[in-house]
PDB file of N, CA and C in Angstrom:
ATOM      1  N   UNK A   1     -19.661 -36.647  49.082  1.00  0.00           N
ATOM      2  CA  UNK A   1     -18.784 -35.508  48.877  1.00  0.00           C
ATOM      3  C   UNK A   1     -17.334 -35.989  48.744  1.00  0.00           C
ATOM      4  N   UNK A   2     -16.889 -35.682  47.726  1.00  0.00           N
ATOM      5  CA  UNK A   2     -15.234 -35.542  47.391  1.00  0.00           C
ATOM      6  C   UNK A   2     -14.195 -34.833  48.266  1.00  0.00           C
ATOM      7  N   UNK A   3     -13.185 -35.607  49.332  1.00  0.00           N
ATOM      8  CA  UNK A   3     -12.393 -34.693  50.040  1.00  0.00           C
ATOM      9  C   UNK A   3     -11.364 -34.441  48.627  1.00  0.00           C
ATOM     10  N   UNK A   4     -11.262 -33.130  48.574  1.00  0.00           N
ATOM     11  CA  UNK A   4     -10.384 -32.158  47.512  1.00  0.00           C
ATOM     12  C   UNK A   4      -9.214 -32.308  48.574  1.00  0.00           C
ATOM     13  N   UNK A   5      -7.476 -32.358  48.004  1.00  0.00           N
ATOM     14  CA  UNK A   5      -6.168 -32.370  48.485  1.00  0.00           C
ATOM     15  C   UNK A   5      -5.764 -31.331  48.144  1.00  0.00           C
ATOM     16  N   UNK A   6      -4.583 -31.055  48.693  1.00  0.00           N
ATOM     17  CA  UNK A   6      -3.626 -30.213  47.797  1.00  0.00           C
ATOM     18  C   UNK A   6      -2.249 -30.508  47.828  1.00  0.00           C
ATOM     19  N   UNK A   7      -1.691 -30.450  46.964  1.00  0.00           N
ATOM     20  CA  UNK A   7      -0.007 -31.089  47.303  1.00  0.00           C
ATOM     21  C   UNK A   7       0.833 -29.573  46.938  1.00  0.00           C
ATOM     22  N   UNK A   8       1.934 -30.132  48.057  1.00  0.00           N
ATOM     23  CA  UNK A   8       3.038 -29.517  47.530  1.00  0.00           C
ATOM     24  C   UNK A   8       4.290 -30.478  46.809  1.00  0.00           C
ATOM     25  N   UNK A   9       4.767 -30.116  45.257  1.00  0.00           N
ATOM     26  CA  UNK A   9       5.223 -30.790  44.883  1.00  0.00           C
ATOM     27  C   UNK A   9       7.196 -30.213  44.718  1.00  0.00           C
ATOM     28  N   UNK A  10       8.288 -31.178  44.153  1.00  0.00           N
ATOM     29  CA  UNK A  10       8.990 -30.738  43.806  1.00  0.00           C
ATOM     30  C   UNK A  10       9.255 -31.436  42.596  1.00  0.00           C
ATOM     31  N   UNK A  11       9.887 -30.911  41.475  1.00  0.00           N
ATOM     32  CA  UNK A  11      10.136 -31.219  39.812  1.00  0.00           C
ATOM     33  C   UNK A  11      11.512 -31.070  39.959  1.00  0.00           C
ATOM     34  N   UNK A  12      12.320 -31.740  39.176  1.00  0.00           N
ATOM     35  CA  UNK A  12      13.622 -31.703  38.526  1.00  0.00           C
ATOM     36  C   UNK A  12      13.888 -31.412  37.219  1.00  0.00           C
ATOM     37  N   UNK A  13      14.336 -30.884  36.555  1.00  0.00           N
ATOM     38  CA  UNK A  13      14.681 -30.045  35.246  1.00  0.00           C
ATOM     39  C   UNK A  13      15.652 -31.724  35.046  1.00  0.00           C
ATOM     40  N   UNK A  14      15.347 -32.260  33.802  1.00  0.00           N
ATOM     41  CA  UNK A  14      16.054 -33.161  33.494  1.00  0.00           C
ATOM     42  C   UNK A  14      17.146 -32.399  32.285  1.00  0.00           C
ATOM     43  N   UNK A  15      17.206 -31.832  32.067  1.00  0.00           N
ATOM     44  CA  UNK A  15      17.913 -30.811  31.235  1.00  0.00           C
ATOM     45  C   UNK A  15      19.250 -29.817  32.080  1.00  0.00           C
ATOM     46  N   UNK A  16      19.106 -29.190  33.370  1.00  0.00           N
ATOM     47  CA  UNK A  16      19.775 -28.579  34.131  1.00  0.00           C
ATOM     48  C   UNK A  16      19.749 -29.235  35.563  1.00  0.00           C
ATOM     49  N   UNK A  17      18.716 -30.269  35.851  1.00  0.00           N
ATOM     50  CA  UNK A  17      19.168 -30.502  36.950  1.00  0.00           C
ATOM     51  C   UNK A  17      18.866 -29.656  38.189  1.00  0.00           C
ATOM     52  N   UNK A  18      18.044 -28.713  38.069  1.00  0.00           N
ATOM     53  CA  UNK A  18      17.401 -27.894  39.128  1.00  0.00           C
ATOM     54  C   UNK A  18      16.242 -28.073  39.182  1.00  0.00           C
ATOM     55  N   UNK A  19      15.742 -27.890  40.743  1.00  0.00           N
ATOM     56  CA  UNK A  19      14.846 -27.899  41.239  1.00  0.00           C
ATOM     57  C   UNK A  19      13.708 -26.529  41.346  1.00  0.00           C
ATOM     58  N   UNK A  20      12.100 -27.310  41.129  1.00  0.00           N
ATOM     59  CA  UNK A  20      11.696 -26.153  41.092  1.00  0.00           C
ATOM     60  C   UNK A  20      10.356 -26.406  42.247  1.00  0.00           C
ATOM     61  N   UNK A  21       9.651 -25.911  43.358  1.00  0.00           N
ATOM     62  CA  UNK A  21       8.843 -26.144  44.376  1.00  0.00           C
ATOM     63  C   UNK A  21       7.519 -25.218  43.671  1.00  0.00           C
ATOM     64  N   UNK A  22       6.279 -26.215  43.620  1.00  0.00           N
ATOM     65  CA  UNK A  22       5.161 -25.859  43.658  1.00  0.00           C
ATOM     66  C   UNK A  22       3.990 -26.398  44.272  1.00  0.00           C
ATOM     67  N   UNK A  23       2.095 -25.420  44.475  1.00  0.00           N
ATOM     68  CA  UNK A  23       1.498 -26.364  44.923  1.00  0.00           C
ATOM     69  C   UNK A  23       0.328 -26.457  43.858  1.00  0.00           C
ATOM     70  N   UNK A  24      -0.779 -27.345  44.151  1.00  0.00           N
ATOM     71  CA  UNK A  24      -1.328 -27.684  43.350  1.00  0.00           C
ATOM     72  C   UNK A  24      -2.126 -28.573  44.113  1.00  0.00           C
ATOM     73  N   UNK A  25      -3.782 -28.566  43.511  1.00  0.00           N
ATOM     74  CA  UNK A  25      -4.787 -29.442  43.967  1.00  0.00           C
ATOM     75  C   UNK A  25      -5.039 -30.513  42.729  1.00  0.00           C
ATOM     76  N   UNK A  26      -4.867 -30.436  41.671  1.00  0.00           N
ATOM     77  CA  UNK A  26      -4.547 -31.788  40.492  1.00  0.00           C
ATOM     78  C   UNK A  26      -3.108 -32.049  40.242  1.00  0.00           C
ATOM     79  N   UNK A  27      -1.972 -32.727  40.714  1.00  0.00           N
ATOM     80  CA  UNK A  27      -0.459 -33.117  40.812  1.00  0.00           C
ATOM     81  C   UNK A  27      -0.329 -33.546  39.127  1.00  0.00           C
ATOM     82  N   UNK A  28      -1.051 -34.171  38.576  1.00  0.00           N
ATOM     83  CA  UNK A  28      -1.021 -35.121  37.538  1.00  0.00           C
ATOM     84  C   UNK A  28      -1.204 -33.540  36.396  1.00  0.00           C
ATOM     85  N   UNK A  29      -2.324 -33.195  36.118  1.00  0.00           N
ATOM     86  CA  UNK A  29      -2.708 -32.125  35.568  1.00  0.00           C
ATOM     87  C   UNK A  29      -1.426 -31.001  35.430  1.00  0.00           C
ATOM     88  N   UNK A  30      -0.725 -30.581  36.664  1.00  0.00           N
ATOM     89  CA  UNK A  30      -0.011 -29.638  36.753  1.00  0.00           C
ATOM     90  C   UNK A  30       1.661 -30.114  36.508  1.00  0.00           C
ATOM     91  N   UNK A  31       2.019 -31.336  36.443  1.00  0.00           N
ATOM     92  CA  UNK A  31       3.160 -31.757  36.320  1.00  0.00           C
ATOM     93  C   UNK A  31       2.998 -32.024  34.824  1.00  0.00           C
ATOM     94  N   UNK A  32       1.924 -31.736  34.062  1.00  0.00           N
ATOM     95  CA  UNK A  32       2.109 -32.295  32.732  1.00  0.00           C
ATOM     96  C   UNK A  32       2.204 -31.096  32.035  1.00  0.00           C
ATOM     97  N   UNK A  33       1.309 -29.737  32.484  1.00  0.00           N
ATOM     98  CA  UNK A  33       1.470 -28.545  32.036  1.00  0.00           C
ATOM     99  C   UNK A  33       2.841 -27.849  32.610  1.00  0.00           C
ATOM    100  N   UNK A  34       3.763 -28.334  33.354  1.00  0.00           N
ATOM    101  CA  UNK A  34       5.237 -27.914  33.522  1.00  0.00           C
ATOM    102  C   UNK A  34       5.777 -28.918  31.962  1.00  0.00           C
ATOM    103  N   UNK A  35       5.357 -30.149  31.976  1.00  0.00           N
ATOM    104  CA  UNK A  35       6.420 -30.303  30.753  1.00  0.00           C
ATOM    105  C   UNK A  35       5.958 -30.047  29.150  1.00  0.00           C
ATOM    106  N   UNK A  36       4.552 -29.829  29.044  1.00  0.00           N
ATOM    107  CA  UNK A  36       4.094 -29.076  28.016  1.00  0.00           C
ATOM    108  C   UNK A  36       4.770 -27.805  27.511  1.00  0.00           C
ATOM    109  N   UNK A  37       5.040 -27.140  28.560  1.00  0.00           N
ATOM    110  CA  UNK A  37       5.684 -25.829  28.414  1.00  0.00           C
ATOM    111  C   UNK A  37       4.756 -24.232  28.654  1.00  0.00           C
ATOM    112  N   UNK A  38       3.665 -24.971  29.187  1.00  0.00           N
ATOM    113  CA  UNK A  38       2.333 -23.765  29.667  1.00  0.00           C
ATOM    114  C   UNK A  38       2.804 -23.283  30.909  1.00  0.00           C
ATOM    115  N   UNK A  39       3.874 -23.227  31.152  1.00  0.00           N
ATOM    116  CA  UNK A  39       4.811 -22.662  32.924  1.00  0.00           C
ATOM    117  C   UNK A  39       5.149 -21.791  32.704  1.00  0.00           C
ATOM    118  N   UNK A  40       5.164 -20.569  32.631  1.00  0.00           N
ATOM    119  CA  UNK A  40       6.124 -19.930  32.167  1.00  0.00           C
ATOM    120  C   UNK A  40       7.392 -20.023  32.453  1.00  0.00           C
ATOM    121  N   UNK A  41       7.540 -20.092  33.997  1.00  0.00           N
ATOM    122  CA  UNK A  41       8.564 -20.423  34.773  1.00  0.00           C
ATOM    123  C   UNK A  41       9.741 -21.395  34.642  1.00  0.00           C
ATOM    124  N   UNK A  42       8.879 -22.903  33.936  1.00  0.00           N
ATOM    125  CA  UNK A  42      10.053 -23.609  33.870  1.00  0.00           C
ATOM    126  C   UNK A  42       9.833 -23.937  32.346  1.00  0.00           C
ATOM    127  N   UNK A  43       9.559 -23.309  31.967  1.00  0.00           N
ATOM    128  CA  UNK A  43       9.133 -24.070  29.919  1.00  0.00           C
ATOM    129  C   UNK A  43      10.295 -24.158  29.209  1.00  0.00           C
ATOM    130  N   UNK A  44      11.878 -23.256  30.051  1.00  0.00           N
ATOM    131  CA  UNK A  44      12.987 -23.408  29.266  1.00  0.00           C
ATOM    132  C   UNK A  44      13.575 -24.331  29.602  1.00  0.00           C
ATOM    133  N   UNK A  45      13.338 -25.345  30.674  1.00  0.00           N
ATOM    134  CA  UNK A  45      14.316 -26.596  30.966  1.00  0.00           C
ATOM    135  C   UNK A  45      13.739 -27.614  30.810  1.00  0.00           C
ATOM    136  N   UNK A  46      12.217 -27.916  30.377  1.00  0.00           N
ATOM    137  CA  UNK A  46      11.468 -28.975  30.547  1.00  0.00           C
ATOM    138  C   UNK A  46      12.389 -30.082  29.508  1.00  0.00           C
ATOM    139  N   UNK A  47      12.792 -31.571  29.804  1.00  0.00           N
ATOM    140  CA  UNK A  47      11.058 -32.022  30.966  1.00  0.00           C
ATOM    141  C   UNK A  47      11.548 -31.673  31.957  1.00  0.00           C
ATOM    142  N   UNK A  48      10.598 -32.282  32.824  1.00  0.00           N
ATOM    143  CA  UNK A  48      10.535 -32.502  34.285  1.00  0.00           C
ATOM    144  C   UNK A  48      10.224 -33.869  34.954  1.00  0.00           C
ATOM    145  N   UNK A  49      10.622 -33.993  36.397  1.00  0.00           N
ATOM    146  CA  UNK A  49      10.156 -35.627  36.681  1.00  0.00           C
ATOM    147  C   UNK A  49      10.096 -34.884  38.201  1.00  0.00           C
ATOM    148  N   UNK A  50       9.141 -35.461  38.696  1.00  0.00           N
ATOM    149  CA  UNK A  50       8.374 -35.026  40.025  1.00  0.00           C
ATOM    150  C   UNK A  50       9.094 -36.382  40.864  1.00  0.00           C
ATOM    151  N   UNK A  51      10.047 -35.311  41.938  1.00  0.00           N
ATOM    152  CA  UNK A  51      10.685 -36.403  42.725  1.00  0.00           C
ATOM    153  C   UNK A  51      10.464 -35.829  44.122  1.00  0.00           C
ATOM    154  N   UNK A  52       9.571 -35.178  44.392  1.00  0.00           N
ATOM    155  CA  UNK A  52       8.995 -34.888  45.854  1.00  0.00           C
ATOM    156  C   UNK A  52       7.545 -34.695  45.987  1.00  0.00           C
ATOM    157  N   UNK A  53       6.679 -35.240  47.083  1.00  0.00           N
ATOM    158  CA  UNK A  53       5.156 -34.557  46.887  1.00  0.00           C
ATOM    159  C   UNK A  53       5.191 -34.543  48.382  1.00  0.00           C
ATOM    160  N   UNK A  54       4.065 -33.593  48.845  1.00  0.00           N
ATOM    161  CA  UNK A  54       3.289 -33.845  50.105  1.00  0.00           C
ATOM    162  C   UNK A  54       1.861 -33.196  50.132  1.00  0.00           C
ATOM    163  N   UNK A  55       1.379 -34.384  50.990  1.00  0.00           N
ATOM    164  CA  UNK A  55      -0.388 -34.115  50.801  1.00  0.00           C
ATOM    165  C   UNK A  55      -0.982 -32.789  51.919  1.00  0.00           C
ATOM    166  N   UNK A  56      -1.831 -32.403  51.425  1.00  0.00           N
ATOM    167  CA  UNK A  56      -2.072 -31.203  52.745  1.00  0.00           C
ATOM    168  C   UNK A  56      -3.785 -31.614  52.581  1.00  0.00           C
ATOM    169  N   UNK A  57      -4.660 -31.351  54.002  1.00  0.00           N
ATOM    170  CA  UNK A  57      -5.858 -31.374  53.602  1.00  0.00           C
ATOM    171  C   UNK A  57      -6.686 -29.909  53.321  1.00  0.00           C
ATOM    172  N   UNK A  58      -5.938 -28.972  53.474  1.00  0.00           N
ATOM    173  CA  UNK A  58      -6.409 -27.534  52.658  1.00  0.00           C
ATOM    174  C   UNK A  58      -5.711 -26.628  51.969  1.00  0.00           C
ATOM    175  N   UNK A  59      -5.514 -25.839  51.039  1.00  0.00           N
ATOM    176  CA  UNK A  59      -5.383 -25.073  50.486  1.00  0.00           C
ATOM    177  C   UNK A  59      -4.133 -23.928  51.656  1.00  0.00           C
ATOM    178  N   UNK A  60      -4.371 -23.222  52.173  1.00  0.00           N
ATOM    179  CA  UNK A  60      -3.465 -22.935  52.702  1.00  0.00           C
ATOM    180  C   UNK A  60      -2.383 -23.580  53.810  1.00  0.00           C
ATOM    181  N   UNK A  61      -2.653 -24.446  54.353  1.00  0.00           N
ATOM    182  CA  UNK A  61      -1.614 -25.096  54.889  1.00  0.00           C
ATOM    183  C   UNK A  61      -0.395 -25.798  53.333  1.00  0.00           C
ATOM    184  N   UNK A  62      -0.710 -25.948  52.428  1.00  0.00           N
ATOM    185  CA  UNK A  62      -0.093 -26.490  51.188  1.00  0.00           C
ATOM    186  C   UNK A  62       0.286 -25.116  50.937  1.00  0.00           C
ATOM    187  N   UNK A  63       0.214 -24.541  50.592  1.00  0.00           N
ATOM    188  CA  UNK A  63       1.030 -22.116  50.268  1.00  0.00           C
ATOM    189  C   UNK A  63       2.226 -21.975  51.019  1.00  0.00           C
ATOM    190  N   UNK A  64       1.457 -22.356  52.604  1.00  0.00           N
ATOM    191  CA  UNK A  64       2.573 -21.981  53.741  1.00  0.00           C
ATOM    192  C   UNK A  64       3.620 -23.155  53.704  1.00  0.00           C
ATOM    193  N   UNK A  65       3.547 -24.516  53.048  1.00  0.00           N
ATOM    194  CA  UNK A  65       4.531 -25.493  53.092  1.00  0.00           C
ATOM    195  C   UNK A  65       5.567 -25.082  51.868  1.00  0.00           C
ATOM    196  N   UNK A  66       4.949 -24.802  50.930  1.00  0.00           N
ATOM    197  CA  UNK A  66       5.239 -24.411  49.614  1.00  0.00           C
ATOM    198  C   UNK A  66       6.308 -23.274  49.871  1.00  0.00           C
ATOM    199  N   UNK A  67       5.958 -21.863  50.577  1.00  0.00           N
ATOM    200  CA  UNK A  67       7.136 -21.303  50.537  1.00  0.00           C
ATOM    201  C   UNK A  67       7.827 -21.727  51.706  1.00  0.00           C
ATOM    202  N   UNK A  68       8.000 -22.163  52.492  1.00  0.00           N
ATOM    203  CA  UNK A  68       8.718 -22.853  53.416  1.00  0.00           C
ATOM    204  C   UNK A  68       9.891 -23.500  52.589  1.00  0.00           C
ATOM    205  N   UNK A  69       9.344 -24.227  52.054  1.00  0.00           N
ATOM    206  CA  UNK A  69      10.445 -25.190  51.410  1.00  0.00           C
ATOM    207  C   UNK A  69      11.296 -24.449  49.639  1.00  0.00           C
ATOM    208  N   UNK A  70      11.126 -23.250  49.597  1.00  0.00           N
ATOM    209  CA  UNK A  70      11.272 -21.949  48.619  1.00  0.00           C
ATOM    210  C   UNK A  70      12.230 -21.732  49.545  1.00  0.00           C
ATOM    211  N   UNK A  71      12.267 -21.458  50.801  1.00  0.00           N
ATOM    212  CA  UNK A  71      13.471 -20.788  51.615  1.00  0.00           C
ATOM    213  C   UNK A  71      14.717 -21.637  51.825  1.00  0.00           C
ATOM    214  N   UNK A  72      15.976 -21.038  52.139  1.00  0.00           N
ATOM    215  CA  UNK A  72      16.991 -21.923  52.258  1.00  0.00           C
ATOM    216  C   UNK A  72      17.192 -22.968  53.288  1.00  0.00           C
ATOM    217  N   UNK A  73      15.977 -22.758  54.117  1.00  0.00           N
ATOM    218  CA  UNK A  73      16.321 -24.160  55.009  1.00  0.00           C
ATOM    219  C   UNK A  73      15.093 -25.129  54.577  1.00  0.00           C
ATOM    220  N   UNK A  74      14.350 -24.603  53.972  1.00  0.00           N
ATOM    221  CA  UNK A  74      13.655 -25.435  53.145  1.00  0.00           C
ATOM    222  C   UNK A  74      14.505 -26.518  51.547  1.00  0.00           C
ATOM    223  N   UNK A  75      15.052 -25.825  51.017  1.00  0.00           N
ATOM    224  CA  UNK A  75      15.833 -26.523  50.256  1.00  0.00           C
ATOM    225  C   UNK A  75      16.892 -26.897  50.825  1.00  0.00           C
ATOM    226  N   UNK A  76      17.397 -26.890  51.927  1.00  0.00           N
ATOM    227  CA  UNK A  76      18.059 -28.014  52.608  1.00  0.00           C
ATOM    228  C   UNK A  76      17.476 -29.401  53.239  1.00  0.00           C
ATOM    229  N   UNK A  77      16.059 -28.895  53.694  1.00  0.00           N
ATOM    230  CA  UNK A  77      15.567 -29.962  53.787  1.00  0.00           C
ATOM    231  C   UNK A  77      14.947 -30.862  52.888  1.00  0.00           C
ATOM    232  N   UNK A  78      14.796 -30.443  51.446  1.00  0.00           N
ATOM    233  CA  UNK A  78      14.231 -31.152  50.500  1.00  0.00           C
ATOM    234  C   UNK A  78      15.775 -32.009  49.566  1.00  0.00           C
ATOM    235  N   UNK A  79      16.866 -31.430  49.901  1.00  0.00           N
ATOM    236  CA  UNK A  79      18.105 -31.908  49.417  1.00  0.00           C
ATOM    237  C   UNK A  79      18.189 -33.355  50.596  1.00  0.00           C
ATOM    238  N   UNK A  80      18.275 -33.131  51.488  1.00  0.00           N
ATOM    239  CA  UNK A  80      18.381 -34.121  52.329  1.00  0.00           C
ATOM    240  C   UNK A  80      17.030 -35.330  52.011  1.00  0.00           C
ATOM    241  N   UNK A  81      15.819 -35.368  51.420  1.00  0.00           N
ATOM    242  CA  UNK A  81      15.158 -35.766  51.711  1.00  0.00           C
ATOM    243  C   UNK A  81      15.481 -36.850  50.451  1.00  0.00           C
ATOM    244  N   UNK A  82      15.894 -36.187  49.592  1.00  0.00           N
ATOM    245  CA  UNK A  82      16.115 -36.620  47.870  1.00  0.00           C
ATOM    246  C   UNK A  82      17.524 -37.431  48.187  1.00  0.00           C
ATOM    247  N   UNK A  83      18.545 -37.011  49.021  1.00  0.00           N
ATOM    248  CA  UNK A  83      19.544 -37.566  49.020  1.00  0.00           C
ATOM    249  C   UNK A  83      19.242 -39.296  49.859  1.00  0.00           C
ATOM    250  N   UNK A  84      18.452 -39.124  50.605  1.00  0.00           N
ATOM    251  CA  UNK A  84      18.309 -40.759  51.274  1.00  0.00           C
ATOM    252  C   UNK A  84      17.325 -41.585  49.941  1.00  0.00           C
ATOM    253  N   UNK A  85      16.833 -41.104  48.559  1.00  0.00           N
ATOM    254  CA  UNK A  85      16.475 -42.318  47.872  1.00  0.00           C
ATOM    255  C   UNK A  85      16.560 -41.939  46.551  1.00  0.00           C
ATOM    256  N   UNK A  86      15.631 -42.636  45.755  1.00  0.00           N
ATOM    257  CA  UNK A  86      15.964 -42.327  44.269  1.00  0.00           C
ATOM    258  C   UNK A  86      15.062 -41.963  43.269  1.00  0.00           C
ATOM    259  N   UNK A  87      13.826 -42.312  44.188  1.00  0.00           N
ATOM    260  CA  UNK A  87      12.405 -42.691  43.936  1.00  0.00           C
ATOM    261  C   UNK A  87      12.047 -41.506  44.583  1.00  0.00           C
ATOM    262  N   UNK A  88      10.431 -41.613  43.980  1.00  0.00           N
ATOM    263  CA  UNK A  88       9.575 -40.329  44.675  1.00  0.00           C
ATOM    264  C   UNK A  88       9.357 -40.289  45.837  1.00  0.00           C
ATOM    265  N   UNK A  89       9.266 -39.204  46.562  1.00  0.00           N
ATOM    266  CA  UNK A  89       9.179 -39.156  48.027  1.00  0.00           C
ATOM    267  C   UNK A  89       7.500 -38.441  48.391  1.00  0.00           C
ATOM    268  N   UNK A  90       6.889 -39.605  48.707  1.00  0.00           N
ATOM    269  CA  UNK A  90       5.774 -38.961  49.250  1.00  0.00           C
ATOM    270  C   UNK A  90       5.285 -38.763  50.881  1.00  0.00           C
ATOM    271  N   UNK A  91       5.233 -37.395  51.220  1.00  0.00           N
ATOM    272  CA  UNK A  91       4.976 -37.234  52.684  1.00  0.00           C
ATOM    273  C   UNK A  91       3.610 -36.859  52.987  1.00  0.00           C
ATOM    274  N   UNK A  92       3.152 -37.372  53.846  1.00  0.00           N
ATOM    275  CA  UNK A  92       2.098 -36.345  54.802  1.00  0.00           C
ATOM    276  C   UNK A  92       3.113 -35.430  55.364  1.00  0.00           C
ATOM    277  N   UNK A  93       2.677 -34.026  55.480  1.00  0.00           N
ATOM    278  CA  UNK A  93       3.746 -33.464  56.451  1.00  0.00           C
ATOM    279  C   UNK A  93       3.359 -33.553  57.528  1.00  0.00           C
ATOM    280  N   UNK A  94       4.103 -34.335  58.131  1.00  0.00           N
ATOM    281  CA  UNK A  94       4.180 -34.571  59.949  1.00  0.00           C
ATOM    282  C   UNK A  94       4.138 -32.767  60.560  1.00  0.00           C
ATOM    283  N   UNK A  95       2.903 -32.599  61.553  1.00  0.00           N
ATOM    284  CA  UNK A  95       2.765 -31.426  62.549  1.00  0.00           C
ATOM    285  C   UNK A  95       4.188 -30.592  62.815  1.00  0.00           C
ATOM    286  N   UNK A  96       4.773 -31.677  63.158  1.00  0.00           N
ATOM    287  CA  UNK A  96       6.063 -30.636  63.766  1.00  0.00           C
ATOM    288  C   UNK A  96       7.116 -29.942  62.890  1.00  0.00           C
ATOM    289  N   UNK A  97       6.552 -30.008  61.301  1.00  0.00           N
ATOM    290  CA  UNK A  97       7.408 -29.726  60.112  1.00  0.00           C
ATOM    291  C   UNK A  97       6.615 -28.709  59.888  1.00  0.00           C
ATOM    292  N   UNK A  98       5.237 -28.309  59.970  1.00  0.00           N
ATOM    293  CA  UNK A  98       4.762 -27.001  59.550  1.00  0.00           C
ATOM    294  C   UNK A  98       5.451 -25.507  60.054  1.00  0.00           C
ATOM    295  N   UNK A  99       5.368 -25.042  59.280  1.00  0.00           N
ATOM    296  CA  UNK A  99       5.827 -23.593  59.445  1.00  0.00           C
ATOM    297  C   UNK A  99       4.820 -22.705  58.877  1.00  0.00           C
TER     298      UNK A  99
END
């Protein structure tokens, strides 16, 4: 049996420079249909370059991280996280970060 993931990811608009938070159980699949332009959401700034992920092992714990980090102390904490490198940031989310 296949353990299935789910990530929560973050994308950068290489065009505007904003950030956009989503989740997703194929990362690869769904970061390619943001720069295809099948998003509705972000199809006017694409591309995109995926400079945040974190792994979840179900489906809703990855929703509840997802809007977490949608809220403003969530995008403070994903600004801070981007500001210490340059490169992709991949987390398990450590217990004491769930919300």
């Amino acid at each position: 049996m296949i353990k299935e993931y789910y990530y929560v990811y973050v994308i950068r608009s290489l065009v505007n420079k904003k950030l956009y938070v989503g989740f997703t159980a194929d990362i690869e699949n769904r970061i390619n249909k943001h720069n295809d332009g099948k998003v509705r959401s972000t199809k006017a700034y694409k591309p995109y370059k995926l400079v945040y992920k974190e792994q979840f092992n179900n489906k809703r714990e990855a929703r509840k991280r997802e809007l977490y980090l949608k809220s403003g102390e969530g995008r403070e904490y994903i600004k801070l996280k981007l500001n210490s490198t340059n490169d992709v940031v991949m987390d398990r989310c450590p217990s004491g970060l769930r919300r």
